[in-house]
C-alpha atoms as a PDB file:
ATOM      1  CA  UNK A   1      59.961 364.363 225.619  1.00  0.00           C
ATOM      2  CA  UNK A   2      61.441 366.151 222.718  1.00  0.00           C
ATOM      3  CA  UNK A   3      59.283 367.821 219.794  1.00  0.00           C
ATOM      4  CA  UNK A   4      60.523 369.443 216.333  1.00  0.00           C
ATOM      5  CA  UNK A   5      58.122 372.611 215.840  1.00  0.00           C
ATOM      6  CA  UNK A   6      58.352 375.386 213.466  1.00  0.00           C
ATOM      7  CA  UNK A   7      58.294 379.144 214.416  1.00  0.00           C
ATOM      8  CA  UNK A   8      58.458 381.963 212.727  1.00  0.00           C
ATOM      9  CA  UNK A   9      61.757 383.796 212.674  1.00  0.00           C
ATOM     10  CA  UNK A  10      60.594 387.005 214.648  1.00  0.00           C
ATOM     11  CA  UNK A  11      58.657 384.315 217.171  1.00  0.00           C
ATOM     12  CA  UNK A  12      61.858 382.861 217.665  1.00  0.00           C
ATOM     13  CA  UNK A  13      63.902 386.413 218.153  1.00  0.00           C
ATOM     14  CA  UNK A  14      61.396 387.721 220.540  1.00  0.00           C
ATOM     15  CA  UNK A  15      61.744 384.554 222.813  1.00  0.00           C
ATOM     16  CA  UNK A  16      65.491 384.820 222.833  1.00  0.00           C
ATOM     17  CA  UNK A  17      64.892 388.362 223.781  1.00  0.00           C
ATOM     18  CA  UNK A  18      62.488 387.474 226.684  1.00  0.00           C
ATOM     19  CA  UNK A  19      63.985 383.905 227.883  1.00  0.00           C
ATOM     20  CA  UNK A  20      67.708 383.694 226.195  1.00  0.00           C
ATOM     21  CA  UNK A  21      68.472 380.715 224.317  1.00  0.00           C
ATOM     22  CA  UNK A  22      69.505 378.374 226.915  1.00  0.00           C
ATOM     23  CA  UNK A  23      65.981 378.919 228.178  1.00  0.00           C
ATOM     24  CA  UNK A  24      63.486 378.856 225.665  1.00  0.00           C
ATOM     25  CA  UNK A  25      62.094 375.173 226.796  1.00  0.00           C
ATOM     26  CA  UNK A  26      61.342 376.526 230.079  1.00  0.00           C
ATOM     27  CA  UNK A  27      59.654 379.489 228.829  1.00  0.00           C
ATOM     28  CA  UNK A  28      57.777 377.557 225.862  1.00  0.00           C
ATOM     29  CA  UNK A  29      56.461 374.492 228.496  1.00  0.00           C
ATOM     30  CA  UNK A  30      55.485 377.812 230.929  1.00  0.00           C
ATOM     31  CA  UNK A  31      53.939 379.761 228.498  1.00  0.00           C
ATOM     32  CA  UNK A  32      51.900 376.317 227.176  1.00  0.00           C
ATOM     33  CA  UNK A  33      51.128 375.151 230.941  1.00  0.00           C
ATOM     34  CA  UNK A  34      49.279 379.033 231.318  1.00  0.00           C
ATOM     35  CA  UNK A  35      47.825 378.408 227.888  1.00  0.00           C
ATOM     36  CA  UNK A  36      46.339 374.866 229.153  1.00  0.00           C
ATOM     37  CA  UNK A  37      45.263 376.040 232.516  1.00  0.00           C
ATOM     38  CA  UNK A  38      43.212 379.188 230.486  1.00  0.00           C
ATOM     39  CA  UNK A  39      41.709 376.476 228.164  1.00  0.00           C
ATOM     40  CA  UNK A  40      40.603 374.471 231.159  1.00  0.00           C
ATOM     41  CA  UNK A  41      38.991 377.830 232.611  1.00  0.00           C
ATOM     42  CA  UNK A  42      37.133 378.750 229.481  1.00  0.00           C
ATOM     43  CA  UNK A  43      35.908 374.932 229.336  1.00  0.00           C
ATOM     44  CA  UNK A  44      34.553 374.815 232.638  1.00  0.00           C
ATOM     45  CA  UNK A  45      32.669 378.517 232.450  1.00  0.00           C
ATOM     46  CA  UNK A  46      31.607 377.745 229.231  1.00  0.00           C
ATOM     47  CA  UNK A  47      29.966 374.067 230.694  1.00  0.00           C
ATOM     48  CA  UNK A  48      28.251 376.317 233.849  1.00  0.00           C
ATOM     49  CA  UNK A  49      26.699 378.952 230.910  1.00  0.00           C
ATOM     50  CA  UNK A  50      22.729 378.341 231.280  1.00  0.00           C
ATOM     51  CA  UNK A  51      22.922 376.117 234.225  1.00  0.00           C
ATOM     52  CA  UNK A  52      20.991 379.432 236.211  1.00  0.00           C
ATOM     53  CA  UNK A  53      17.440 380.268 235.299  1.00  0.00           C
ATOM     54  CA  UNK A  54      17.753 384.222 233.518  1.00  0.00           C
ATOM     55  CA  UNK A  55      14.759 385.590 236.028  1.00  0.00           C
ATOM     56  CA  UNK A  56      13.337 384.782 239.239  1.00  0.00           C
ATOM     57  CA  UNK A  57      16.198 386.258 241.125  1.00  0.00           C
ATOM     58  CA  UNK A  58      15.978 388.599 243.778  1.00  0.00           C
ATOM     59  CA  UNK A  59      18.205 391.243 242.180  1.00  0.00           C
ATOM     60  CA  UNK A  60      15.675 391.169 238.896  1.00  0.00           C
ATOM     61  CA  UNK A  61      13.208 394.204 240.094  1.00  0.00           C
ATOM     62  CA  UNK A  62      16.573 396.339 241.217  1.00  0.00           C
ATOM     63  CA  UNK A  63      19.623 394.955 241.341  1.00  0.00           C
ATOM     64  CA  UNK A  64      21.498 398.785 242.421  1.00  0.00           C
ATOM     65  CA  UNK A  65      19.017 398.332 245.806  1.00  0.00           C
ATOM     66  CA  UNK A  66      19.637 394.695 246.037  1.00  0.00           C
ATOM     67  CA  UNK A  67      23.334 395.525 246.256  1.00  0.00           C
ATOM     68  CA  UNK A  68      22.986 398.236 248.285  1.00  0.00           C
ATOM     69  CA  UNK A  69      21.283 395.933 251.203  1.00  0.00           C
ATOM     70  CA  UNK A  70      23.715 393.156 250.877  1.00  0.00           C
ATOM     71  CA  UNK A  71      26.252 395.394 251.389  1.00  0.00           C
ATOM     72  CA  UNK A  72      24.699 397.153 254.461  1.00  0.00           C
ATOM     73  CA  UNK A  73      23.816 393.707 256.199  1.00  0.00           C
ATOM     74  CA  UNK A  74      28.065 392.864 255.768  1.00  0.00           C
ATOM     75  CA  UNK A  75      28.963 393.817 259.041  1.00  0.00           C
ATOM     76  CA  UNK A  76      32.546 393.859 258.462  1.00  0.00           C
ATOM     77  CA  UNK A  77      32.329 396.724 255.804  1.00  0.00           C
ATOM     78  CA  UNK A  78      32.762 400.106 257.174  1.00  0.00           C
ATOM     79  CA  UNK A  79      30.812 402.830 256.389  1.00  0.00           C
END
């Protein structure tokens, strides 16, 4: 599908720089795919914010010694 936009002139020189002009479509419909995608991400971590009670974890007294042990009982850690 085909679009008119409007970009700035040093927008436009920086993307010849980067893509060349026989490739800015690619580069704009990449660089709007990655920009989609990242929307999509921030959606769904946004949705999943408060969906875990703040306390009654078993990190809460000390999460350093909590750490500690779950890394000790990883048997495939070394050291």
């Amino acid at each position: 599908m085909r679009l008119h936009i409007s970009l700035d002139g040093d927008l436009v020189t920086e993307l010849d720089r980067r893509a060349g002009t026989r490739q800015r479509s690619a580069y704009i419909a990449a660089a709007l795919r990655q920009a989609l995608e990242d929307d999509r991400r921030w959606e769904d971590v946004e949705s999943a914010l408060g969906s875990r009670p703040d306390s009654g974890h078993a990190w809460d007294d000390d999460p350093a010694t909590w750490v500690r042990a779950q890394r000790e009982a990883d048997g495939r850690r070394a050291g």
